[in-house]
Protein backbone atom coordinates (compact mmCIF):
# COMPACT_ATOMS: atom_id res chain seq x y z
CA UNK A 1 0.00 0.00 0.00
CA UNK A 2 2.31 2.14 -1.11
CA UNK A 3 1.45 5.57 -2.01
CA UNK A 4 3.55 8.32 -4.04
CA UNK A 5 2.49 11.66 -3.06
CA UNK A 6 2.60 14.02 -6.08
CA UNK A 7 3.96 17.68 -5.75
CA UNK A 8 1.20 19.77 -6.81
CA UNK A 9 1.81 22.88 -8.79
CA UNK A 10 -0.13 25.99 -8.04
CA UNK A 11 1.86 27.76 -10.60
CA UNK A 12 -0.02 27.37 -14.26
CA UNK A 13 2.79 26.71 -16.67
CA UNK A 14 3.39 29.64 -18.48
CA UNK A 15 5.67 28.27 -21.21
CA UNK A 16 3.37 26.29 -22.18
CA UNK A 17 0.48 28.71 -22.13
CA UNK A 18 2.39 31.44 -24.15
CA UNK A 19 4.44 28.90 -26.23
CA UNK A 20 1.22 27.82 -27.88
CA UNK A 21 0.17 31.38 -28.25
CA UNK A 22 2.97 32.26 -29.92
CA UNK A 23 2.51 29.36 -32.39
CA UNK A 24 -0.41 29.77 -33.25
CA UNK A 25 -1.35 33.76 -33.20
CA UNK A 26 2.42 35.04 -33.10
CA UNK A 27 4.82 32.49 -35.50
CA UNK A 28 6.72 35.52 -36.45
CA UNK A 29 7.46 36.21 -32.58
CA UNK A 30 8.96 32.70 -32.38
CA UNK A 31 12.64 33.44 -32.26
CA UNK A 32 12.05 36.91 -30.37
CA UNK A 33 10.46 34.46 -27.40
CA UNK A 34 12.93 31.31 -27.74
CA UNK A 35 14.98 32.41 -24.73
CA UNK A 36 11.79 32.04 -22.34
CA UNK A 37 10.29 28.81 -23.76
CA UNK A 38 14.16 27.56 -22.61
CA UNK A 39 13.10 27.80 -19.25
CA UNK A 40 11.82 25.22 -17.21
CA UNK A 41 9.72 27.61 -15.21
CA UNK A 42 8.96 31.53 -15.53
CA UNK A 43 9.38 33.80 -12.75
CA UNK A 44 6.95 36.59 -12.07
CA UNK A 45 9.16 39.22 -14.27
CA UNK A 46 9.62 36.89 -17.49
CA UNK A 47 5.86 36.87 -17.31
CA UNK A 48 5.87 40.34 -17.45
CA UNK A 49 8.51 40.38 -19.88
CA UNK A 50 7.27 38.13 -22.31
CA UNK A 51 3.55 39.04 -22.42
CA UNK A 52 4.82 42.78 -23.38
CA UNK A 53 7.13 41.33 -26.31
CA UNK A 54 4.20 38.95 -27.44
CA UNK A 55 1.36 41.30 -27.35
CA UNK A 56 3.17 45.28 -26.80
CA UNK A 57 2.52 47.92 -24.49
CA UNK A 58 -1.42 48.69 -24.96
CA UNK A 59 -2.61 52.26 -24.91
CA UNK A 60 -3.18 54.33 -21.46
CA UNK A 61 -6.60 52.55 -20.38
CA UNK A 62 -4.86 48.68 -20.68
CA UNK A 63 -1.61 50.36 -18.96
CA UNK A 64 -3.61 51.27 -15.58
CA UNK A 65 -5.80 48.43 -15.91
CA UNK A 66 -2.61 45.58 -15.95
CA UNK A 67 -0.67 47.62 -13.17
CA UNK A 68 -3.47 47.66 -10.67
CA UNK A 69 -3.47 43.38 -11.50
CA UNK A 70 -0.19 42.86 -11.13
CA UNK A 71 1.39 40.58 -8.46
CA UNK A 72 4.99 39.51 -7.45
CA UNK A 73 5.96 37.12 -5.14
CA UNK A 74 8.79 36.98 -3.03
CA UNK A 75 11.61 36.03 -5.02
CA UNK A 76 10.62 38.42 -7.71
CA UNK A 77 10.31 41.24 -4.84
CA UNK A 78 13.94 40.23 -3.65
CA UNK A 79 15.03 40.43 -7.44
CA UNK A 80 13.45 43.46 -8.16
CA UNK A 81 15.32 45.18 -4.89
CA UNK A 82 18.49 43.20 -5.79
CA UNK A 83 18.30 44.77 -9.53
CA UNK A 84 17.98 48.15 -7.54
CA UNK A 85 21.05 47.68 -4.84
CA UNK A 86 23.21 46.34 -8.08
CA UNK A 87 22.44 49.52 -10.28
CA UNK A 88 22.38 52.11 -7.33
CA UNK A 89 19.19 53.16 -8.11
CA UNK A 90 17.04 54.98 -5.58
CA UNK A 91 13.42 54.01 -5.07
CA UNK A 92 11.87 57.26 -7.61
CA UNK A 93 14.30 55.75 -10.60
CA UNK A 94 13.28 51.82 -9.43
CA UNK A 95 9.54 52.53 -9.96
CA UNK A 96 9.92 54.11 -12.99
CA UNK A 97 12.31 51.13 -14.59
CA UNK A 98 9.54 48.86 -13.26
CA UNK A 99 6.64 51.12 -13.09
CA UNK A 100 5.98 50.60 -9.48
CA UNK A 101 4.83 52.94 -6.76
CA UNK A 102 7.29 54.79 -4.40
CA UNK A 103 5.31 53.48 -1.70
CA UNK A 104 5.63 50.01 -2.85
CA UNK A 105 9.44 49.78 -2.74
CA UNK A 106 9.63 51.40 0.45
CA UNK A 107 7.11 48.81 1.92
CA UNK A 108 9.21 45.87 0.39
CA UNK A 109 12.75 47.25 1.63
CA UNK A 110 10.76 47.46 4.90
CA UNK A 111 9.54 43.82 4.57
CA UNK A 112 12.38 42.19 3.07
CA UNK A 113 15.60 43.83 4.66
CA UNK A 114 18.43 43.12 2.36
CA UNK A 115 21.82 43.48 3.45
């Protein structure tokens, strides 16, 4: 009576979602995306990343809409404040590289202390 207890996955697996996008809608975006179907698993940034390259940067409206939807976890949080402490950015430049709010980077340097 043995039993194998599966991981489960919360994550949906985004190269596979946007792979078959891209094949079907977006062929000519094929070699543009190849570095991210490479990937075993996207982080919360290549997301980001690739859905802009696949489908551009909408107009105002879609802009506001996506940022107020967007989430990052914790290891994109760290790598976002990493990407800031390896650049010497301050928090006004980070937020506009990754069109965040002040606010929001101050909260996360609070949250997650990097030293």
């Amino acid at each position: 009576m043995d039993r194998q207890i599966q991981k489960i996955n919360l994550q949906p697996d985004y190269v596979k979602i946007y792979k078959d996008i891209v094949t079907r809608k977006y062929p000519e975006k094929l070699e543009v995306c190849d570095f991210f179907f490479k990937k075993n698993q996207l982080s919360v940034l290549d997301v980001i990343r690739l859905n802009n390259l696949i489908f551009g940067v909408g107009n105002k409206e879609k802009l506001q809409f996506d940022q107020k939807h967007k989430s990052y976890d914790k290891a994109a949080v760290i790598n976002i404040l990493n990407y800031q402490k390896k650049n010497n950015l301050n928090n006004t430049e980070l937020s506009i590289h990754f069109k965040l709010s002040r606010n929001t980077i101050a909260k996360w340097k609070k949250t997650f202390v990097l030293k």
